[in-house]
Protein backbone atom coordinates (compact mmCIF):
# COMPACT_ATOMS: atom_id res chain seq x y z
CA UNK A 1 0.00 0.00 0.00
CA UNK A 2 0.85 3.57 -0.38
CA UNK A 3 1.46 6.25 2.50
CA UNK A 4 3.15 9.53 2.92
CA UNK A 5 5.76 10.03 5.72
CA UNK A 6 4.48 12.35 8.05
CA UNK A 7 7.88 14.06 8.73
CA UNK A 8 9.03 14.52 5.19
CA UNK A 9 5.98 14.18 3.45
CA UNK A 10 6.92 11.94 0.84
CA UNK A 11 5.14 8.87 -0.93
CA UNK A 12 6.49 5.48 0.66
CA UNK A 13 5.16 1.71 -0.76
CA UNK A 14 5.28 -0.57 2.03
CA UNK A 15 4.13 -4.47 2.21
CA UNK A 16 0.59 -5.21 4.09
CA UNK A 17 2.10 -7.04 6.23
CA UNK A 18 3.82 -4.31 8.14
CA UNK A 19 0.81 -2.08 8.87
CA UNK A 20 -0.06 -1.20 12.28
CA UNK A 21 4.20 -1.61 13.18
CA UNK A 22 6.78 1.14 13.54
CA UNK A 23 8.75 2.00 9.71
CA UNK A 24 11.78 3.96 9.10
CA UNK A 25 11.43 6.08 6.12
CA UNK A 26 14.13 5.76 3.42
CA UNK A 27 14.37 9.29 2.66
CA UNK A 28 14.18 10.93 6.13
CA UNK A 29 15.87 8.22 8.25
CA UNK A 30 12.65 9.06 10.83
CA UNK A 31 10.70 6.72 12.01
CA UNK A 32 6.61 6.51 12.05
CA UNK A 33 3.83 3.89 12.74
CA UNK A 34 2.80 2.64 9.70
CA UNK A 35 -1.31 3.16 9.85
CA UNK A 36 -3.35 -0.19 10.41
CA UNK A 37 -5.70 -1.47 7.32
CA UNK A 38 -9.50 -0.86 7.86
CA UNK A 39 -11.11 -4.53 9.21
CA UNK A 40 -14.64 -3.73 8.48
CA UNK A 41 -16.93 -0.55 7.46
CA UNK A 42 -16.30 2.25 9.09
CA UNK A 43 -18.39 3.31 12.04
CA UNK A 44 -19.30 6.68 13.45
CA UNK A 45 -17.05 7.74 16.19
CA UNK A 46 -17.96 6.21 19.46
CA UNK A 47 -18.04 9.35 22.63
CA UNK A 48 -15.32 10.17 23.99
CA UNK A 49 -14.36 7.68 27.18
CA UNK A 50 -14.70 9.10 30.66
CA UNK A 51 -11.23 9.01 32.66
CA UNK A 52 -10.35 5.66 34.46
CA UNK A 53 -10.38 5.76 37.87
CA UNK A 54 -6.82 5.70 39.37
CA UNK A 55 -6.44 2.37 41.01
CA UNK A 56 -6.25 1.51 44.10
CA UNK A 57 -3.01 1.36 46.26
CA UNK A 58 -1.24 -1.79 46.47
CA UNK A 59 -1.69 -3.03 49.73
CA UNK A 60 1.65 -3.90 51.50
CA UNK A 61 3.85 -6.81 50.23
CA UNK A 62 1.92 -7.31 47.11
CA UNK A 63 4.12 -7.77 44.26
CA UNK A 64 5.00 -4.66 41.76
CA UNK A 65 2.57 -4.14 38.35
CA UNK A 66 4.54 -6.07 35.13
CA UNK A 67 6.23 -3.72 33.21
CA UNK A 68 4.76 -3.05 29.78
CA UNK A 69 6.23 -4.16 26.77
CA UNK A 70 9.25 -2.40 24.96
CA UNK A 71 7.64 -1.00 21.64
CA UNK A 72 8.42 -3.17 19.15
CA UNK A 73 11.69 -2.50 17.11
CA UNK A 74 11.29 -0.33 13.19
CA UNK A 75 11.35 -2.68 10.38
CA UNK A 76 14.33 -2.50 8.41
CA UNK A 77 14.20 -0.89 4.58
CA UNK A 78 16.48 -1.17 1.77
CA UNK A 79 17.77 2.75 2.42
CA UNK A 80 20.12 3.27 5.67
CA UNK A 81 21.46 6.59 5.15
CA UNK A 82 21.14 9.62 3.14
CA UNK A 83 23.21 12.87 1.76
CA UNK A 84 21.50 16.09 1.03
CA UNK A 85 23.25 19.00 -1.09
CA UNK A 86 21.64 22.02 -1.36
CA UNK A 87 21.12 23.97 -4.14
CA UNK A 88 22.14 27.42 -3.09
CA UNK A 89 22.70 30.66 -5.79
CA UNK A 90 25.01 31.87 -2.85
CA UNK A 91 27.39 29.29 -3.75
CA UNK A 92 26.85 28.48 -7.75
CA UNK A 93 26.77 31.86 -8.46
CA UNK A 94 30.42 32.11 -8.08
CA UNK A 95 31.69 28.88 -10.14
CA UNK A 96 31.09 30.82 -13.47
CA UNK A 97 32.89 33.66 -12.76
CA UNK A 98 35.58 31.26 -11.66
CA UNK A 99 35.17 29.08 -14.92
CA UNK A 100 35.46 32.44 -17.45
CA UNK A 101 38.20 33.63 -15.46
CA UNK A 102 40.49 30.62 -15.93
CA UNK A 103 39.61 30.46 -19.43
CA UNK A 104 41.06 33.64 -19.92
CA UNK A 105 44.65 32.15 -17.67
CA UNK A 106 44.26 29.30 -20.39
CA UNK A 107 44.21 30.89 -23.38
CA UNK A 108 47.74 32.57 -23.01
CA UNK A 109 49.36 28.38 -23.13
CA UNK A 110 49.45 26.27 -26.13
CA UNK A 111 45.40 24.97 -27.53
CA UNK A 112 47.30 23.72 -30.43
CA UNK A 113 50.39 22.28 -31.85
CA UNK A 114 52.58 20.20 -34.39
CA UNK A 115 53.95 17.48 -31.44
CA UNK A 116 55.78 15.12 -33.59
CA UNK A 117 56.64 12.40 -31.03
CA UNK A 118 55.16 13.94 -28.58
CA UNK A 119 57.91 16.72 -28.58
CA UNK A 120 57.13 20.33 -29.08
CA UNK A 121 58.13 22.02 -32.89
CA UNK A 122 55.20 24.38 -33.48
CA UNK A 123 52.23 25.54 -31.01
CA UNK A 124 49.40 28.51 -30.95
CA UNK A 125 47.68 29.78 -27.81
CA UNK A 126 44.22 31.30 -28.75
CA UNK A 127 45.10 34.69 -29.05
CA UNK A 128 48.18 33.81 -31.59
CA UNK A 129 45.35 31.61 -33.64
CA UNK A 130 43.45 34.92 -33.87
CA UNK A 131 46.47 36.83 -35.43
CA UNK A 132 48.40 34.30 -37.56
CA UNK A 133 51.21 34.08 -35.14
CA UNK A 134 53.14 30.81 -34.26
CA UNK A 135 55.59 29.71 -31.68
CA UNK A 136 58.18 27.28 -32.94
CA UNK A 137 61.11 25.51 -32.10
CA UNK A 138 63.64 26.71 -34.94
CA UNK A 139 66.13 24.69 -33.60
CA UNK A 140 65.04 21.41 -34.42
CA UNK A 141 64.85 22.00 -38.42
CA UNK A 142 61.46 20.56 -38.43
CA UNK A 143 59.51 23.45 -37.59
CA UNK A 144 56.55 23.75 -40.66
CA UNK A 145 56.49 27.64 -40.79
CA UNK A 146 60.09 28.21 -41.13
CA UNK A 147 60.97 26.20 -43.96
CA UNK A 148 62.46 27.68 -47.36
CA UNK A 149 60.87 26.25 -50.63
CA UNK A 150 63.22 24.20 -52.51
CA UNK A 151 64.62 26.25 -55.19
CA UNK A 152 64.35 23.79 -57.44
CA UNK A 153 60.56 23.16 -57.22
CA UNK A 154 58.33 26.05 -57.13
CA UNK A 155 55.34 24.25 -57.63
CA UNK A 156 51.84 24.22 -55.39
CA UNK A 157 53.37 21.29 -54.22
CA UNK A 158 56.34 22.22 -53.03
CA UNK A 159 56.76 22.40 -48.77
CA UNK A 160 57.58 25.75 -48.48
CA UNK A 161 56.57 27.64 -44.89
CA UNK A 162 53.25 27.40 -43.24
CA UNK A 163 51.06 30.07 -43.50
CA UNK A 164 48.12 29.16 -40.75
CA UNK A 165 45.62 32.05 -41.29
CA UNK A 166 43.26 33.66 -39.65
CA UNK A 167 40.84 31.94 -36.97
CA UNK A 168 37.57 34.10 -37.63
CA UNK A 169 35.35 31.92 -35.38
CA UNK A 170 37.58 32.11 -32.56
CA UNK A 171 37.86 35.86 -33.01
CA UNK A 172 34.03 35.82 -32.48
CA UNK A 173 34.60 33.35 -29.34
CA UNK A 174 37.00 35.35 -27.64
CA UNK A 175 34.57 38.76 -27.77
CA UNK A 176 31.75 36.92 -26.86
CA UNK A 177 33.68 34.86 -24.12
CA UNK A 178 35.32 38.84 -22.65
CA UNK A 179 30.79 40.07 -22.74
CA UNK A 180 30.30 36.68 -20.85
CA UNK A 181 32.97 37.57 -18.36
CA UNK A 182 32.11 41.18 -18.08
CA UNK A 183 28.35 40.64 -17.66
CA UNK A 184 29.22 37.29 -14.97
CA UNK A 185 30.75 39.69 -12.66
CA UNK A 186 28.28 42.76 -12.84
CA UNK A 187 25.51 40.04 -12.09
CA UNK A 188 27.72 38.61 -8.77
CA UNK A 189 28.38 42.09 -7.87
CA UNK A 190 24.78 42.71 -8.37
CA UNK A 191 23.67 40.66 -5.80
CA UNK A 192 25.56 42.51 -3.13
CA UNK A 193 24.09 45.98 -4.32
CA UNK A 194 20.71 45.11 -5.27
CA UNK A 195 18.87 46.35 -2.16
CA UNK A 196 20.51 50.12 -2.57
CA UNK A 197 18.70 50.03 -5.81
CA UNK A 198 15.61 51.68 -7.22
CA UNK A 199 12.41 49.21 -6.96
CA UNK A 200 11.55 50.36 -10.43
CA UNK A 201 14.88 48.90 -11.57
CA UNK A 202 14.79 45.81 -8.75
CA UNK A 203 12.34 44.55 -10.57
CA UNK A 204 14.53 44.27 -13.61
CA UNK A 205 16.98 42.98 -12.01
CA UNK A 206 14.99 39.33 -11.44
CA UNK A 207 15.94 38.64 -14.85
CA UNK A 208 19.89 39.30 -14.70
CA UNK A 209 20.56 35.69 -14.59
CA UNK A 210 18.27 34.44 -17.54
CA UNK A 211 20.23 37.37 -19.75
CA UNK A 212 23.69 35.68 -18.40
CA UNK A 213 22.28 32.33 -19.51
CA UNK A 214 21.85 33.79 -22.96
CA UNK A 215 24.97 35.53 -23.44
CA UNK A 216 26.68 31.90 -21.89
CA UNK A 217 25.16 29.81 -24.25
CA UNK A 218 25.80 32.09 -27.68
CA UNK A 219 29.41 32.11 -26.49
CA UNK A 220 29.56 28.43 -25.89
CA UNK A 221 27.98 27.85 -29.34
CA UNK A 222 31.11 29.85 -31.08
CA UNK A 223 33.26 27.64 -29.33
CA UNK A 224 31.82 24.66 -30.25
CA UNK A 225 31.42 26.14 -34.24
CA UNK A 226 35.11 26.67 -33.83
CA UNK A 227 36.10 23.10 -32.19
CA UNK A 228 33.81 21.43 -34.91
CA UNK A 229 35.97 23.40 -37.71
CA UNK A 230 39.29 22.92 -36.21
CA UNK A 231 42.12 25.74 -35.88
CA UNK A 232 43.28 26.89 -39.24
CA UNK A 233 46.42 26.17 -38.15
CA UNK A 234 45.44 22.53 -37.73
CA UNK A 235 43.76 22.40 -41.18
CA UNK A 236 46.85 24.14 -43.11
CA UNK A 237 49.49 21.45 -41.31
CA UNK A 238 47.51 18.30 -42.23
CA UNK A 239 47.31 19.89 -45.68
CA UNK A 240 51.11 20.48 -45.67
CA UNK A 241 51.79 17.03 -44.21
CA UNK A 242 49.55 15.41 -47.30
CA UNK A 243 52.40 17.56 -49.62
CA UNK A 244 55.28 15.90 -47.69
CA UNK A 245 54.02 12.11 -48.46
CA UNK A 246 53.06 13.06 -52.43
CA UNK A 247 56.41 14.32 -52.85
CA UNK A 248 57.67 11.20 -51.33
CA UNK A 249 55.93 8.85 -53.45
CA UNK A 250 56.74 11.28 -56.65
CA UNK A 251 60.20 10.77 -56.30
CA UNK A 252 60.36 7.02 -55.33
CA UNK A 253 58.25 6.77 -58.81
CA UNK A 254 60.89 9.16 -61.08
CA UNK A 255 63.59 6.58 -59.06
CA UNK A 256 62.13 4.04 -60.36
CA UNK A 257 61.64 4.85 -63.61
CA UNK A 258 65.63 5.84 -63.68
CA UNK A 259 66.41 2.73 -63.15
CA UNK A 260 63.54 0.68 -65.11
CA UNK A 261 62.61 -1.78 -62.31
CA UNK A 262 59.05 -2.91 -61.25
CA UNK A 263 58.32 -4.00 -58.03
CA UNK A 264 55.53 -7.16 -57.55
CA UNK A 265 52.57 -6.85 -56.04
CA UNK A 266 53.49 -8.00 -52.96
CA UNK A 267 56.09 -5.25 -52.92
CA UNK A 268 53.72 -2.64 -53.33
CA UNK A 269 50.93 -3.50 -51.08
CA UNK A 270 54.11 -3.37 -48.55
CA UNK A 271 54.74 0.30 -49.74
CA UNK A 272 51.06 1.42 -49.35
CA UNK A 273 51.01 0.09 -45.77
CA UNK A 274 54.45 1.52 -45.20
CA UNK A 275 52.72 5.30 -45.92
CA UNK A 276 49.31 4.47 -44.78
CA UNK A 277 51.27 4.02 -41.08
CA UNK A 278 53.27 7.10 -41.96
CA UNK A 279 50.31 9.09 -42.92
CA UNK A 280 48.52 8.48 -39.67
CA UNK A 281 51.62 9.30 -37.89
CA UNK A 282 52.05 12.74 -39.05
CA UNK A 283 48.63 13.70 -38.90
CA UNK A 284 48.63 12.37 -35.09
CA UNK A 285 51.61 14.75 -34.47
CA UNK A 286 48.90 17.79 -35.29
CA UNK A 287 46.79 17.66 -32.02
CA UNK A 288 44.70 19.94 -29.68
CA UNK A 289 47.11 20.08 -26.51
CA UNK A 290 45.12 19.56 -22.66
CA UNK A 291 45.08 23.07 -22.25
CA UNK A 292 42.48 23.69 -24.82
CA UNK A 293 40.45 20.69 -23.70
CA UNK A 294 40.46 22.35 -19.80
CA UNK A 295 39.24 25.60 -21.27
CA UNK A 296 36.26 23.96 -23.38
CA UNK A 297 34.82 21.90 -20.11
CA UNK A 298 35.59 24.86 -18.03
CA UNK A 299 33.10 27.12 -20.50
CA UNK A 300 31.06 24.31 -20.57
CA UNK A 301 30.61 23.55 -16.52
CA UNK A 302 30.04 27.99 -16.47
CA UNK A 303 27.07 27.39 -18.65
CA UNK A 304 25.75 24.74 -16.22
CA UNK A 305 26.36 26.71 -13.34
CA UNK A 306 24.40 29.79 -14.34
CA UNK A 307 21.46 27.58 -15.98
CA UNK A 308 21.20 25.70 -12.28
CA UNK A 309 21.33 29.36 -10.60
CA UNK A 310 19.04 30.66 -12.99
CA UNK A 311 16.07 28.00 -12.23
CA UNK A 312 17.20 28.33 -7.95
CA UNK A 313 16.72 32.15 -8.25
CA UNK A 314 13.39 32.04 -10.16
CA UNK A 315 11.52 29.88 -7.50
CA UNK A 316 12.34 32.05 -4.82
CA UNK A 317 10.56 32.21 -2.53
CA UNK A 318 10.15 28.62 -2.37
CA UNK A 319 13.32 26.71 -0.93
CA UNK A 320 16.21 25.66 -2.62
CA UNK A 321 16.35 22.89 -5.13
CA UNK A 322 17.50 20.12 -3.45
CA UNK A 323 19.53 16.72 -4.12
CA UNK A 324 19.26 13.79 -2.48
CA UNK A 325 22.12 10.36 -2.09
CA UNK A 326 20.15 7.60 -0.18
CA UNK A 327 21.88 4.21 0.19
């Protein structure tokens, strides 16, 4: 049958067999008497009973009265404890300001680089991805955008320096991400200021964290258009990379037409494996360092934050969303 807890008020399913005996809820850890089943039609309510007389005084010697029964012990449930978290805007409200703000510490290291190896040759941090800039490592000769073309190819083909580009879309992140920062903070501050204000612009003010939510999620979306494109730094490498095998296999061709010998089939499915493995290689050597990967959870955990704050704030003056861990 079903019942509500009288302390927390919650819908419980317990067996028949335990009504009428003392329950511990699941949810509250308090404990209640279950209520009896009805054993017949119900009755009008008999009058109230007149007092007992107090009984007599046991005459001397007479052994003491029985004591009564210990109550009988709460049946045992599935649940034994429970953890409650709170909900609170007077703590989320801060993790997004947090988030942005870290963002911005992260976008001055590497988001992406040419790692053959796993060792560093050529990197970008967001703001160099905005203005064609590149750090590299000129000391190791294998740096792609400082690199002379071969002056005896000056074909489309030939490997000459990288030029990355532009990153447009992460141009657009970056102005949206400084609004998102800029408007986190005025809404925090807010909070502390709000009851020096105006009611005519109190009233407004409700609806500060729905217009953060907004701005959030527009900036989010131009970082996830940008990490669906890929840095044009990325794009240009792989591209430059794909030159480096074709002029492999054009001169191992022209060598083999110098000196007029075939290879078997055998010998050739060998070869394509051979730059298959290679090809993969190099293009794994073009990856999206950590940093990068913190600051894209980071903006994504802000725009969780301020959506959870957002729905705590708006059913004020109820009480706080809350979570509960019952095992």
């Amino acid at each position: 049958m079903e019942i509500l807890c009288p302390n927390c008020q919650r819908k419980l399913t317990i067996m028949e067999q335990y009504a009428g005996q003392m329950m511990k809820c699941p949810l509250c850890a308090n404990t209640f008497t279950a209520p009896a089943l009805p054993s017949g039609p119900l009755v009008p309510p008999a009058p109230a009973p007149q007092p007992a007389a107090s009984p007599p005084p046991a005459a001397a010697g007479s052994p003491p009265p029985a004591a009564s029964a210990p109550p009988p012990e709460p049946v045992p449930t599935e649940h034994t404890g429970r953890f409650s978290v709170w909900i609170s805007p007077r703590c989320t409200q801060y993790v997004p300001v947090a988030a942005l703000f870290l963002i911005f510490v992260l976008s001055f290291f590497p988001w992406v680089g040419y790692y053959p190896g796993g060792v560093w040759v050529d990197s970008q941090n967001a703001w160099q991805a905005v203005f064609n800039s590149v750090s590299s490592d000129k000391e190791s000769k294998m740096s792609l955008t400082d690199r002379p073309v071969p002056k005896d190819d000056k074909t489309d083909s030939a490997p000459g320096p990288l030029n990355p580009g532009f990153g447009v879309l992460l141009l657009f992140y970056l102005l949206t991400w400084l609004a998102n920062f800029v408007l986190a903070g005025a809404v925090v501050g807010l909070t502390f200021v709000q009851r020096f204000l105006p009611p005519k612009i109190q009233q407004y003010a409700r609806w500060r964290w729905p217009a953060l939510a907004i701005v959030t999620l527009v900036s989010f979306a131009f970082l996830l258009l940008f990490n669906l494109r890929g840095f044009p730094f990325e794009q240009q490498a792989n591209a430059d990379l794909e030159k480096q095998i074709d002029r492999q296999n054009k001169a191992l061709a022209d060598l083999e037409k110098l000196s007029k010998t075939s290879r078997s089939d055998a010998e050739i499915a060998k070869t394509k494996k051979v730059e298959a493995i290679e090809r993969g290689m190099l293009h794994q050597s073009v990856v999206h360092t950590r940093w990068y990967c913190w600051a894209f959870w980071l903006h994504f955990w802000a725009l969780v934050f301020v959506v959870v704050t957002m729905l705590a704030e708006l059913r004020a003056p109820r009480p706080c969303p809350r979570v509960d861990l019952v095992w």
